[in-house]
Each structure stands twice: as C-alpha cells, then as structure tokens.
N, C-alpha and C. Protein backbone atom coordinates (compact mmCIF):
# COMPACT_ATOMS: atom_id res chain seq x y z
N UNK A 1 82.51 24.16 122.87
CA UNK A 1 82.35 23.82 121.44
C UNK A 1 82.70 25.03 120.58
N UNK A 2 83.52 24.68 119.40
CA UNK A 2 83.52 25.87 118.73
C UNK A 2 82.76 26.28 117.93
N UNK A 3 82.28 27.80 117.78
CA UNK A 3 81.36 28.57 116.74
C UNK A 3 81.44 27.95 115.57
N UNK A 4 82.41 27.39 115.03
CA UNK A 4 82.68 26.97 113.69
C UNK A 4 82.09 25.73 113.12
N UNK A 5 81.99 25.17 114.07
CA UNK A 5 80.36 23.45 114.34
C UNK A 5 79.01 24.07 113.82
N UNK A 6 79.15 25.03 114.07
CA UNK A 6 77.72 25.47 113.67
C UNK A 6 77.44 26.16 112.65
N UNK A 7 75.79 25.69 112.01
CA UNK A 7 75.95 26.46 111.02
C UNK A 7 76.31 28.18 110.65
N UNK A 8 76.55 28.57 109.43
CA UNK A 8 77.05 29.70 109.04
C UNK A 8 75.97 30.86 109.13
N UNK A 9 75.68 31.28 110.40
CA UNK A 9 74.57 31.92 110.25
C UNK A 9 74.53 32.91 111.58
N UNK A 10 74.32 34.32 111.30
CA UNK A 10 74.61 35.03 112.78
C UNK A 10 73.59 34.46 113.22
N UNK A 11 72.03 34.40 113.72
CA UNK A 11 71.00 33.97 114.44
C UNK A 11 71.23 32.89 115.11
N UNK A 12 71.86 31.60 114.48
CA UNK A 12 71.93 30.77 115.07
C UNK A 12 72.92 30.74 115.91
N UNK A 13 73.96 31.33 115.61
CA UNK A 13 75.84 31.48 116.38
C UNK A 13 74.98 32.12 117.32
N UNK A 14 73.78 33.50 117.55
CA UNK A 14 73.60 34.16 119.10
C UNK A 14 72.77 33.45 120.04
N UNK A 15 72.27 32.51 119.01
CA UNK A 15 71.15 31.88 120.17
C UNK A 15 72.12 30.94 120.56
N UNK A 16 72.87 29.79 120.31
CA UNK A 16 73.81 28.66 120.82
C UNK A 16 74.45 29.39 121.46
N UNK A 17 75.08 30.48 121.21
CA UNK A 17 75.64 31.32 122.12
C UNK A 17 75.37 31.93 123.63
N UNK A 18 73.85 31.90 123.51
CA UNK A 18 72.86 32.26 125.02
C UNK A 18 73.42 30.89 125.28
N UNK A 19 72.60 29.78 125.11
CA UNK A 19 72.70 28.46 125.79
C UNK A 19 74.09 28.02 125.93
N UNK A 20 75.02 28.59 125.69
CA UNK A 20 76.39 27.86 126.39
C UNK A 20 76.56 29.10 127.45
N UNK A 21 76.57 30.20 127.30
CA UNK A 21 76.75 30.76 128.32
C UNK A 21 75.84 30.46 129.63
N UNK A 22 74.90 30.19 129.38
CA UNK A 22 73.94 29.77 130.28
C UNK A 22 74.25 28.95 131.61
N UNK A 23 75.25 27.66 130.42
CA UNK A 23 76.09 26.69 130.81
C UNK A 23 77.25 27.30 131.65
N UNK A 24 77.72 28.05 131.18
CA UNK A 24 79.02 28.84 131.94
C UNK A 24 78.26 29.13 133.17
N UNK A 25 77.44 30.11 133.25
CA UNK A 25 76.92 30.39 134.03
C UNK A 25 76.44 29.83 135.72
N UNK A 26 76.36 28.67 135.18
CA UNK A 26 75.84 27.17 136.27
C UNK A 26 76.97 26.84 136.73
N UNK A 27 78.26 27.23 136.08
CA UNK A 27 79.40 26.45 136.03
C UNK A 27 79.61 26.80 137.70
N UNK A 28 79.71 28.24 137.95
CA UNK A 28 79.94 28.98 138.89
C UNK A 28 78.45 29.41 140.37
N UNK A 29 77.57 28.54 139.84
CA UNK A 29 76.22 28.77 140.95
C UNK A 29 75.73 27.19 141.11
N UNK A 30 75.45 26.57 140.31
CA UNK A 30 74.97 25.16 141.02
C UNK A 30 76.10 23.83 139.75
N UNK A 31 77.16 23.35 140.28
CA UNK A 31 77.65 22.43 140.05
C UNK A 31 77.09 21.31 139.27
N UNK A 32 75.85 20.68 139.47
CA UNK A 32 75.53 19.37 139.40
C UNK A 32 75.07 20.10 138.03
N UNK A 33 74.27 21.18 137.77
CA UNK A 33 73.63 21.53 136.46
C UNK A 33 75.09 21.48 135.75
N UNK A 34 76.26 22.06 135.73
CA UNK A 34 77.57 21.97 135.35
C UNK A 34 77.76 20.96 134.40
N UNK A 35 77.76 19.65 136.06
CA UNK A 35 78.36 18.57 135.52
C UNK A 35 77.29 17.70 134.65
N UNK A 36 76.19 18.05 134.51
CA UNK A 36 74.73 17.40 133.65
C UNK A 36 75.45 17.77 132.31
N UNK A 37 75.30 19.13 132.26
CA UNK A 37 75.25 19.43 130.46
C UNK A 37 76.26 19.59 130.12
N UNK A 38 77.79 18.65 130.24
CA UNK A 38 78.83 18.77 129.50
C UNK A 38 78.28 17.17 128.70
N UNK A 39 77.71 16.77 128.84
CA UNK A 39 77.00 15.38 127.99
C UNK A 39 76.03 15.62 127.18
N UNK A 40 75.80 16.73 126.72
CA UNK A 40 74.64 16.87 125.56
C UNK A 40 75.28 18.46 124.97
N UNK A 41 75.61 17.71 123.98
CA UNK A 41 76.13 18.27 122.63
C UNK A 41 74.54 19.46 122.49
N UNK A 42 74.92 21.06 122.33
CA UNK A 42 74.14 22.04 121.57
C UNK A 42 73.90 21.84 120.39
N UNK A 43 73.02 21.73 119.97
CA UNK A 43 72.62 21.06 118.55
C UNK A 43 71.46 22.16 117.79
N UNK A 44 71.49 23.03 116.31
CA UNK A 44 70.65 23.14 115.99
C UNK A 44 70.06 22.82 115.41
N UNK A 45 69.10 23.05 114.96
CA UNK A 45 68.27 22.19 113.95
C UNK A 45 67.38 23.55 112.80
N UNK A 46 67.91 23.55 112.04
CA UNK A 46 67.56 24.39 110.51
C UNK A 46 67.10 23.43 109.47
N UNK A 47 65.93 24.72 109.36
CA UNK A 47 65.42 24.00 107.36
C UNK A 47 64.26 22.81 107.64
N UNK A 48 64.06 22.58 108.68
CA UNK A 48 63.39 21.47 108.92
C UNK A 48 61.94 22.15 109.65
N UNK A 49 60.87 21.13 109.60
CA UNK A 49 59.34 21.45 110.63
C UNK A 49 59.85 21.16 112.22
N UNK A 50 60.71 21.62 112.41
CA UNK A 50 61.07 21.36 113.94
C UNK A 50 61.59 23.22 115.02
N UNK A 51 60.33 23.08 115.55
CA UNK A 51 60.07 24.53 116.08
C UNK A 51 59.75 24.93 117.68
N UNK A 52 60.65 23.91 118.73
CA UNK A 52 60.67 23.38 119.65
C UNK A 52 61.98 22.86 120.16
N UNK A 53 62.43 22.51 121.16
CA UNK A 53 63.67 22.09 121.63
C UNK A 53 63.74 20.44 122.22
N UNK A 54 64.57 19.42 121.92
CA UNK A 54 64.66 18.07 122.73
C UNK A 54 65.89 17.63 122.52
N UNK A 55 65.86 16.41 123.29
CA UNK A 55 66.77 15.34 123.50
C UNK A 55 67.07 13.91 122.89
N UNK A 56 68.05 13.46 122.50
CA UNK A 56 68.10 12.15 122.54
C UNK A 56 68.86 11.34 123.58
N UNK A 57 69.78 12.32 124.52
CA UNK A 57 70.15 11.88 125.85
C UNK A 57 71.46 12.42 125.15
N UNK A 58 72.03 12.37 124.09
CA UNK A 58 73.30 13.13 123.75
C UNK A 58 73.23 14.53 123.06
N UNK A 59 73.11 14.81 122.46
CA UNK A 59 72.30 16.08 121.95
C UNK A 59 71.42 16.80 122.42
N UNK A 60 71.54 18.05 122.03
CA UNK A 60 70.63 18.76 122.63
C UNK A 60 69.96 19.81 121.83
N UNK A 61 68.28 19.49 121.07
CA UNK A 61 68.60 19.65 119.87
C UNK A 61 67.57 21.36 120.27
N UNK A 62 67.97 22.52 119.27
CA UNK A 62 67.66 23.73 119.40
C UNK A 62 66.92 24.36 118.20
N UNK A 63 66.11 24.36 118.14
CA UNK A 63 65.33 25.60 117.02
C UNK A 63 65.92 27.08 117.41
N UNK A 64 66.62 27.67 116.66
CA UNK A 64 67.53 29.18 116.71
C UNK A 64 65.95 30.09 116.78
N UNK A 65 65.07 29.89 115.79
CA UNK A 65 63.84 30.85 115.78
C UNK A 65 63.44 30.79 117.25
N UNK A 66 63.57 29.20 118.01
CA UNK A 66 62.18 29.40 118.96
C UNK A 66 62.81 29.77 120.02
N UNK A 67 64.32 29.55 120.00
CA UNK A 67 65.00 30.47 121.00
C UNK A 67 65.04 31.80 121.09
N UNK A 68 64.96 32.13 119.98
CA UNK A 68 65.02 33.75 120.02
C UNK A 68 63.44 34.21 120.89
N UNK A 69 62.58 33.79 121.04
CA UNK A 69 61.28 33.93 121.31
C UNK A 69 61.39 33.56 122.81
N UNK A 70 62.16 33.38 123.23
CA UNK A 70 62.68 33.16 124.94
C UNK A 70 63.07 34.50 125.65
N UNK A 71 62.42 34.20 126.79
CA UNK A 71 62.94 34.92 127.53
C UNK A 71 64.55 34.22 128.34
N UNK A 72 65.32 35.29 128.81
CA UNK A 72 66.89 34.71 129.40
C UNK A 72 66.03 33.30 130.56
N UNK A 73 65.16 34.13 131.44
CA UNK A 73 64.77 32.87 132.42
C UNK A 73 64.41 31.74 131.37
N UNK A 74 62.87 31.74 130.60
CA UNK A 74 62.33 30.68 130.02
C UNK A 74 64.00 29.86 129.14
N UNK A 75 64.34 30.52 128.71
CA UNK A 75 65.60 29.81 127.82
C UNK A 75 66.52 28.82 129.17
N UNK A 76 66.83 29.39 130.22
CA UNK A 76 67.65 28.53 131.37
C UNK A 76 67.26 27.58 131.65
N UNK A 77 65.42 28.20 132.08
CA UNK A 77 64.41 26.88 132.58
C UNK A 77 64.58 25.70 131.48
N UNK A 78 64.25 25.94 130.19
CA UNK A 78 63.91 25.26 129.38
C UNK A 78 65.22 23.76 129.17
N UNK A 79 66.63 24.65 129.01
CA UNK A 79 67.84 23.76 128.95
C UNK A 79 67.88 22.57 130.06
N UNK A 80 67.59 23.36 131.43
CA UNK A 80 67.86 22.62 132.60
C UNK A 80 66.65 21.58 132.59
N UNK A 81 65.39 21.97 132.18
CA UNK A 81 64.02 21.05 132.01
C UNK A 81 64.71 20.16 130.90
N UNK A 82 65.59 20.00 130.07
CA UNK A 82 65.84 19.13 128.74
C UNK A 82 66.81 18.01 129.82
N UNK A 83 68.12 18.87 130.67
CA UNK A 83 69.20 18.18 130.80
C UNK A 83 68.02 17.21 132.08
N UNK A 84 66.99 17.56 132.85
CA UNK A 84 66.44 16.81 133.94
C UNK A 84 65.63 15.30 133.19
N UNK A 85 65.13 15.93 132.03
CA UNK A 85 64.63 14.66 131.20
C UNK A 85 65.82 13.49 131.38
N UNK A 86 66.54 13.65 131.03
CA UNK A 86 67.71 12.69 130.78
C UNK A 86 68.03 12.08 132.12
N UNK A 87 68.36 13.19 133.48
CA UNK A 87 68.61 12.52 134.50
C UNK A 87 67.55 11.68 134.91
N UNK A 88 66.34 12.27 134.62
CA UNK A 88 65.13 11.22 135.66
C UNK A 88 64.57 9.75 134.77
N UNK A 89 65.17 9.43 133.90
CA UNK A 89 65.08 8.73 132.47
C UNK A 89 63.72 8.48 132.02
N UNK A 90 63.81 9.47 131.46
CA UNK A 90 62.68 10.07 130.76
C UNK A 90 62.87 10.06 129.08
N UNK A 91 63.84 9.70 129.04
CA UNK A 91 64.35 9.09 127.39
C UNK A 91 63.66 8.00 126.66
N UNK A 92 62.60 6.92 127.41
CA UNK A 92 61.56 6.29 126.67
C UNK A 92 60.38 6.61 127.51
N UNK A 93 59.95 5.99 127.46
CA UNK A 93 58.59 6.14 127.51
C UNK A 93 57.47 4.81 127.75
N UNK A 94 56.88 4.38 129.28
CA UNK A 94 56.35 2.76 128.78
C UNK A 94 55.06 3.25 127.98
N UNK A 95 54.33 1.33 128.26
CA UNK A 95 52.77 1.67 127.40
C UNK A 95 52.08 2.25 127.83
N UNK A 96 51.72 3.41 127.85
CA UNK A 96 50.78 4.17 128.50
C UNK A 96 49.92 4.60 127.51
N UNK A 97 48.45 4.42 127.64
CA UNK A 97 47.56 4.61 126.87
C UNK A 97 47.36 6.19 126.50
N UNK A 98 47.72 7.23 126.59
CA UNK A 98 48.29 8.99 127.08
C UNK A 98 49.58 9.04 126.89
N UNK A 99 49.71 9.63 125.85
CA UNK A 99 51.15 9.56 126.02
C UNK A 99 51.45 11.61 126.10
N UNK A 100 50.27 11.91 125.90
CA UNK A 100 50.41 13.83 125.92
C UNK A 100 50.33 13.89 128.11
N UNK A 101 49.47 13.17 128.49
CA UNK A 101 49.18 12.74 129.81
C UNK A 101 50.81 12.41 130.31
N UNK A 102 51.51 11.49 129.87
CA UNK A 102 52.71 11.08 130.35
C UNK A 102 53.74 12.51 130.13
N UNK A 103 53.49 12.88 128.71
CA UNK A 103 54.72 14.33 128.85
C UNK A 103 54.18 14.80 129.87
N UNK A 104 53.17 15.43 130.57
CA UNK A 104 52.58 16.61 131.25
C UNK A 104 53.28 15.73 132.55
N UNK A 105 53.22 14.45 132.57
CA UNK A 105 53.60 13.94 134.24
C UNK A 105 54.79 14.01 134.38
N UNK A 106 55.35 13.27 133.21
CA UNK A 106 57.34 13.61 133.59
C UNK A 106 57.40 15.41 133.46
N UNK A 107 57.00 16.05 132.57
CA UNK A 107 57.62 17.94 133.00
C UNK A 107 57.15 18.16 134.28
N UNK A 108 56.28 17.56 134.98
CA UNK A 108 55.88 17.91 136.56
C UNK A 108 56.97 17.27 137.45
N UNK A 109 57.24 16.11 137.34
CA UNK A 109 58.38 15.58 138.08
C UNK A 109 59.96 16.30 137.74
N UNK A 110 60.02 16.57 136.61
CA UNK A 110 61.47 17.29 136.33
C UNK A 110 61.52 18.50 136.90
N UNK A 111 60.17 19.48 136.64
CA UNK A 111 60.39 20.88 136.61
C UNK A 111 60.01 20.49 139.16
N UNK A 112 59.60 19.83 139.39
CA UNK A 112 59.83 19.59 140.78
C UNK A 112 60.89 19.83 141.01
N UNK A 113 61.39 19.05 141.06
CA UNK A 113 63.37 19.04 141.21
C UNK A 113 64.16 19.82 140.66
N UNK A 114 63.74 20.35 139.98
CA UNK A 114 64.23 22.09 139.37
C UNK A 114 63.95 23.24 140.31
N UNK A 115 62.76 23.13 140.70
CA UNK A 115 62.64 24.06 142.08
C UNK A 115 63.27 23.90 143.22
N UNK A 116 63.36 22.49 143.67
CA UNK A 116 64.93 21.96 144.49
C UNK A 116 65.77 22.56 144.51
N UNK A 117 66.18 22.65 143.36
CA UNK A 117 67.51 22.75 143.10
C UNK A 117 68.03 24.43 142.53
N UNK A 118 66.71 25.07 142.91
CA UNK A 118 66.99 26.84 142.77
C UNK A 118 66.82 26.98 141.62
N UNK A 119 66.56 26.71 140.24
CA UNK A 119 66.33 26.92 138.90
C UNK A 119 65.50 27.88 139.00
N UNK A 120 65.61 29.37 138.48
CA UNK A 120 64.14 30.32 138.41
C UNK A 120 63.44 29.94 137.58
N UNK A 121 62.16 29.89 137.86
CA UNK A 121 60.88 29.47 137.01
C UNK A 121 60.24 30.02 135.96
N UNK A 122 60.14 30.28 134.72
CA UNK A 122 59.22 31.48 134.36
C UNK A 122 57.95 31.25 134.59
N UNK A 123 57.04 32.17 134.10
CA UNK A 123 55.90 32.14 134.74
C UNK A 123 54.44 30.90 134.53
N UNK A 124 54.77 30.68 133.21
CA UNK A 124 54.24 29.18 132.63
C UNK A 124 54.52 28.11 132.94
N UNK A 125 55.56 27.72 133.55
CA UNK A 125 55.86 26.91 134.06
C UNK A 125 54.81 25.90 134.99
N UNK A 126 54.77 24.52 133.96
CA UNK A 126 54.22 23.62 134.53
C UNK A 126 53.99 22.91 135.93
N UNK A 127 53.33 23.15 136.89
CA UNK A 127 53.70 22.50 138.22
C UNK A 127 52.52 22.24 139.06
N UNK A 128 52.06 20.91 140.09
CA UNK A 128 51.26 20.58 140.30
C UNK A 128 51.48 20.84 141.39
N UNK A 129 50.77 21.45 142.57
CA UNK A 129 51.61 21.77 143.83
C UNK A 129 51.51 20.46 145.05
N UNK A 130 49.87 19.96 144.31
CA UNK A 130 49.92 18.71 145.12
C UNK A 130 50.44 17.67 144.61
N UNK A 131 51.15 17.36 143.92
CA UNK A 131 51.86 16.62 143.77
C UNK A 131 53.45 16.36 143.39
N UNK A 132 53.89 17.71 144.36
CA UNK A 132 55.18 17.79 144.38
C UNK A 132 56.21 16.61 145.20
N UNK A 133 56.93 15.82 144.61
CA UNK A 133 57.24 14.37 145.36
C UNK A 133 56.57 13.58 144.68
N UNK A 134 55.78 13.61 143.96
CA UNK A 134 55.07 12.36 143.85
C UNK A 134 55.91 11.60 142.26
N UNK A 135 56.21 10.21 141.89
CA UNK A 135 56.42 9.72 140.57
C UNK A 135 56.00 10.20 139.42
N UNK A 136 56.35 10.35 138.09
CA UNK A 136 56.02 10.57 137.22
C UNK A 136 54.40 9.69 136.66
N UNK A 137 54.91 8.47 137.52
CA UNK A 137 53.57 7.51 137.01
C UNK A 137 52.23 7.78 137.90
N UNK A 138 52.55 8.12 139.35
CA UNK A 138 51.66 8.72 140.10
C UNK A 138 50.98 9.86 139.76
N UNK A 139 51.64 10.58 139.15
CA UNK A 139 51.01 11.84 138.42
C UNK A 139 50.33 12.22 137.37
N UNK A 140 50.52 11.22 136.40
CA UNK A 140 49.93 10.49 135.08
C UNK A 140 49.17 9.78 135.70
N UNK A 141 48.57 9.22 136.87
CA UNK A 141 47.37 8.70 137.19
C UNK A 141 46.53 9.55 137.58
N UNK A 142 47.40 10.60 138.36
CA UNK A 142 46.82 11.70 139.03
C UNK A 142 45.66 12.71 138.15
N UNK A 143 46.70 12.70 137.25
CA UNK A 143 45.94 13.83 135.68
C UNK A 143 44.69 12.92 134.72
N UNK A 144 44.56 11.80 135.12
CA UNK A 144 43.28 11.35 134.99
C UNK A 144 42.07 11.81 134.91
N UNK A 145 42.05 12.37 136.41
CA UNK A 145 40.75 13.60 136.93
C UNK A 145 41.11 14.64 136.48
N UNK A 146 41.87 15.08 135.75
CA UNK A 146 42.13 16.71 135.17
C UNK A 146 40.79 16.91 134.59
N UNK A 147 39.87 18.30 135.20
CA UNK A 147 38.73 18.85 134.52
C UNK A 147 39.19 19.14 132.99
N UNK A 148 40.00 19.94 132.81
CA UNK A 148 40.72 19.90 131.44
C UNK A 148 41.90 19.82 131.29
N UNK A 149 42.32 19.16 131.18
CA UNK A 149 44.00 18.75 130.54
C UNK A 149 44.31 19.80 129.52
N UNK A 150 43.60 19.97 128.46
CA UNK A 150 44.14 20.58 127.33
C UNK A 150 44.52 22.30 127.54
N UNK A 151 44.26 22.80 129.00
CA UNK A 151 44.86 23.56 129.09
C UNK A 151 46.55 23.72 129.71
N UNK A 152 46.90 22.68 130.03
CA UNK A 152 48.52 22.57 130.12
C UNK A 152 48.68 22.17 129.16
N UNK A 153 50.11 23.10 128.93
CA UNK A 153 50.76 23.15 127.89
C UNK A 153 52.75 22.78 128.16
N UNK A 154 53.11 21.88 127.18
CA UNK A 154 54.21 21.15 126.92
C UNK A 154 55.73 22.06 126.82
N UNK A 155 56.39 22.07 127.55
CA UNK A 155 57.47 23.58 126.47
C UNK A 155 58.46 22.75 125.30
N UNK A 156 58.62 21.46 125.34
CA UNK A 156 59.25 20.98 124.34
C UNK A 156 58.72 19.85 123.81
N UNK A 157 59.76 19.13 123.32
CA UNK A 157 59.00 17.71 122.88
C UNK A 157 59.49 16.72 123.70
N UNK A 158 58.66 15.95 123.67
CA UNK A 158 59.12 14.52 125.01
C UNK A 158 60.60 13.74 124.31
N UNK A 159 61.50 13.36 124.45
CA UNK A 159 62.43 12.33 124.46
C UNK A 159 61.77 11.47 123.47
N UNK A 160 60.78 10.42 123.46
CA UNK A 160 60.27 9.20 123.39
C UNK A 160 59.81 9.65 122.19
N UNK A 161 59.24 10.81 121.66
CA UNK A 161 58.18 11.30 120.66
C UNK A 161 59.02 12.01 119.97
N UNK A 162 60.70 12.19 120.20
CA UNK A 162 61.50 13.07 119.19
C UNK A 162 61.36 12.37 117.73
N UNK A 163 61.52 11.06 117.85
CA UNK A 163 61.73 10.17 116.28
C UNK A 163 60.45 10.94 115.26
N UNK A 164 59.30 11.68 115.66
CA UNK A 164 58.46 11.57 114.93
C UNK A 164 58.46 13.17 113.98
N UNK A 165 59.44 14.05 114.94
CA UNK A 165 60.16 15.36 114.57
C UNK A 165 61.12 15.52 113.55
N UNK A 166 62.49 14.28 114.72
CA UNK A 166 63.10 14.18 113.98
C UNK A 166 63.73 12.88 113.33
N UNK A 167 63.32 12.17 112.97
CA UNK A 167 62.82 10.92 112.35
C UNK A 167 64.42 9.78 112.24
N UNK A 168 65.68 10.50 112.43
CA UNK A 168 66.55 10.16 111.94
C UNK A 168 67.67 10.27 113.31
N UNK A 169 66.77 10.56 114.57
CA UNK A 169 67.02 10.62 115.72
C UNK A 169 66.75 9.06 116.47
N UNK A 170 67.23 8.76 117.11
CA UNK A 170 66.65 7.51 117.97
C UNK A 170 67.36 7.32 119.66
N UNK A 171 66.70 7.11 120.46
CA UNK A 171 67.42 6.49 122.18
C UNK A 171 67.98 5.05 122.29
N UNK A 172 69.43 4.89 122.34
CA UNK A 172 69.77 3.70 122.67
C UNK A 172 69.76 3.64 124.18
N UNK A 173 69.58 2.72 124.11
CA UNK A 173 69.74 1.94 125.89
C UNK A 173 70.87 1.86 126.28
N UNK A 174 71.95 2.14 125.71
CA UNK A 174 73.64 2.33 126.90
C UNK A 174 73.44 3.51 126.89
N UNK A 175 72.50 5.25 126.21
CA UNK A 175 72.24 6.37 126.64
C UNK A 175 71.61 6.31 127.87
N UNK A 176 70.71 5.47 128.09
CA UNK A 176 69.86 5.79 129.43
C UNK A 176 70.38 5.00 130.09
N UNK A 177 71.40 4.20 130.10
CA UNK A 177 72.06 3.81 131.27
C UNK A 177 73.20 4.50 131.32
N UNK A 178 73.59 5.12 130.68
CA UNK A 178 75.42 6.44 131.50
C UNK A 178 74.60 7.27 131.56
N UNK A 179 73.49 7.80 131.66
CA UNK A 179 72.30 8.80 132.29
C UNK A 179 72.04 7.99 134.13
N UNK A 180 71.33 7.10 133.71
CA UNK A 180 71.66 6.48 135.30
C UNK A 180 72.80 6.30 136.19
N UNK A 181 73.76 5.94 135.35
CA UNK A 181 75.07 5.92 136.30
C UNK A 181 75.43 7.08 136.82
N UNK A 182 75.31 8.15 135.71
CA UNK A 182 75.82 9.58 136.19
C UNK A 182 74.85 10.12 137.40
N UNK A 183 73.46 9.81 137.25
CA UNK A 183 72.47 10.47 138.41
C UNK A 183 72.77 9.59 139.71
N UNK A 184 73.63 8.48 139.31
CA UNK A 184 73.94 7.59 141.07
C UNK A 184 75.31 8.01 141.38
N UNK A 185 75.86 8.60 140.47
CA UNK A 185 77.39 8.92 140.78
C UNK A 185 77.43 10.24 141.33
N UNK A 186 76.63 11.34 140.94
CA UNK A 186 76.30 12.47 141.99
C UNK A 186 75.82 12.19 142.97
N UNK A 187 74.54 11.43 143.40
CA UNK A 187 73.83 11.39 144.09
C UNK A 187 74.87 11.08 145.70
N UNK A 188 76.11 10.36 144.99
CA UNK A 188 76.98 9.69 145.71
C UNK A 188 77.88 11.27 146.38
N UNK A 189 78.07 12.05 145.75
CA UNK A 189 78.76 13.49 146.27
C UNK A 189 78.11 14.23 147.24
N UNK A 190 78.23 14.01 148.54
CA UNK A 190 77.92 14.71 149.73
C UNK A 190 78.02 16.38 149.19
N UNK A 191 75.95 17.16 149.89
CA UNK A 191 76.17 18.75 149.44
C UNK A 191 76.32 18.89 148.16
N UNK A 192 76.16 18.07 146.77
CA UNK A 192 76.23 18.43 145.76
C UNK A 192 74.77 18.90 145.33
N UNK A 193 73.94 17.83 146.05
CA UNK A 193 72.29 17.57 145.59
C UNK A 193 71.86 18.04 146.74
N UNK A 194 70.42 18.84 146.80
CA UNK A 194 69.42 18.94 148.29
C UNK A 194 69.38 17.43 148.47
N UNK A 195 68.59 17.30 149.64
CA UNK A 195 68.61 15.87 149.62
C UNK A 195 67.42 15.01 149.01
N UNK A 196 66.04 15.90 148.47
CA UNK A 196 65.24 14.75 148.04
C UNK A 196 65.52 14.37 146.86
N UNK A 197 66.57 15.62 146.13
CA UNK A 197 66.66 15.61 144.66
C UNK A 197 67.94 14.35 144.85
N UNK A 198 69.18 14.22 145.88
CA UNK A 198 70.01 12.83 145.60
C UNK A 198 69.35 11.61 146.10
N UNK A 199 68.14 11.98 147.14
CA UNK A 199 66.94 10.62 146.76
C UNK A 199 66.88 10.24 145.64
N UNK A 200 66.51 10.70 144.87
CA UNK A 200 66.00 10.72 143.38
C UNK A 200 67.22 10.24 142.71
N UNK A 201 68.00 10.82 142.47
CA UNK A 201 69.00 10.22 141.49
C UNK A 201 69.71 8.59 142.06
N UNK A 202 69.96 8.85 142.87
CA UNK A 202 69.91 7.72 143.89
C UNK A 202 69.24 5.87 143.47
N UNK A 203 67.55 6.80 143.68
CA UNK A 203 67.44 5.54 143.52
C UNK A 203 66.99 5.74 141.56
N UNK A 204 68.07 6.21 140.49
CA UNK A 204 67.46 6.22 138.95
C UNK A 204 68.28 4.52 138.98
C-alpha cells in the first residue's frame, strides 16, 4: 500500500509502517501468516474515541497512539491475533448471554494456534493452558467457574462489538465466508499448517 493512503502525518506513516513491515517480515518465516494479511487493508483510525485495534474481516483498523505503546513482539502478536480472528470466524458473534466471557474464549482459541504456529508471545498474553484444543464455545463454558474473570484482560476489540467503536463499520456474511474458504484452501496445502492448526481451518 502506498504511504500516500494514509493520513498526512509522520506518527501515523511510522506506526503503519511497523505493521507492514511486520507483514514483510512473515513474508519470508511463516507463509500462511503471508498469505492471511494480504486481505485486510492497514487502516488508521484518527480523531475519533477509538484507542485499540480491530477488524471487520477487510480492514484492519489501527490506533497510531496505541501502537506506538507496543512493544515490536506485542505489535506482531497483536496483528497476527486480529488476522486469526478472521480465520477462526470470529467476525460475529452467537447469543451468548457474556459477551466480555465470549471475547476472552475466542482470544484463547486464536492466541492457541498462534503458539502452533511459532508467533512469539508477549508476556500478557492471554492463554488457558488447560484448555489448549479446546472450542471457543467450550471455553466460554469453561470461564464460567473463573474465580475472577475481571482479571483477564482483552488486547483489542472483538469483531462483533466493533459497530459500537466504530459505528459506521459493519460484517457482511460473503466476509466470513471468503474467510472460510481461504482457511479450507490452506488447510488444503500440504506443510503449510502444523497439523492441528489445518484441523482447524479445515474443518472452518
């Protein structure tokens, strides 16, 4: 993408600038992250109450401030945790009476398969150890018994809950289906995926 898409502003040109290189970066160490984020447009977002990073399955939307407040790992983790939302379709959301319960279960299932797949972790990083493998919905049952929940903490905003950020955002349903096709069309490339992670895409 060119610098010139973006707004006129050095801060924001260095931070979009980390996150495509980032991208470069994958280009040449794990493939499948590669071929994920040439489908979500770097997107910032200025001037607005939006101080956090998400998705609508095409976009990929960036607060320049809250990037700068990253570390190089947390900033990698964070992109690759956005582009996994999308693969594991995590772009709505059912009725679930929890819906802070449901973010905490899908970032456990994404940031899983991020460890799969060699992503370095930073140190906050969300992860349940017993319930590594397990569904997003299994895990949101799981966090039921959480003594306290309110001490995990979210690193972005859920997919499903962007409209309320950014209000003028929305998920169509042919997004989360060329999200599915694409996670069965790797899954289909022998050695691209470990194998529980082309389980997974497999059966999206």
């Amino acid at each position: 993408m060119s610098m010139s898409k973006w707004p006129d502003n050095e801060n924001v040109k260095n931070e979009i600038a980390k996150w495509q290189a980032d991208r470069e970066h994958w280009s040449h160490t794990i493939p499948a992250m590669d071929f994920f984020s040439q489908f979500l447009t770097l997107t910032p977002i200025v001037g607005k109450q939006f101080n956090s990073a998400s998705t609508d399955g095409k976009s990929l939307f960036i607060c320049p401030d809250y990037s700068a407040t990253l570390s190089d790992t947390s900033r990698q983790f964070l992109q690759a945790h956005l582009i996994w939302h999308c693969v594991a379709g995590h772009l709505n959301a059912p009725l679930v009476a929890d819906y802070r319960r449901w973010h905490l279960a899908c970032d456990h299932e994404v940031n899983a398969l991020l460890l799969e797949l060699g992503i370095s972790f930073p140190d906050d990083a969300l992860l349940f150890p017993v319930c590594v493998g397990r569904s997003a919905m299994d895990v949101y049952r799981w966090l039921a018994g959480h003594p306290n929940i309110s001490v995990e903490v979210c690193i972005d905003i859920h997919p499903a809950a962007l409209w309320h950020d950014l209000p003028n955002t929305s998920i169509e349903q042919r997004t989360i289906n060329l999200w599915r096709q694409r996670a069965n069309l790797l899954a289909k490339d022998p050695g691209t995926l470990p194998a529980r992670v082309a389980k997974f895409c497999e059966a999206r």
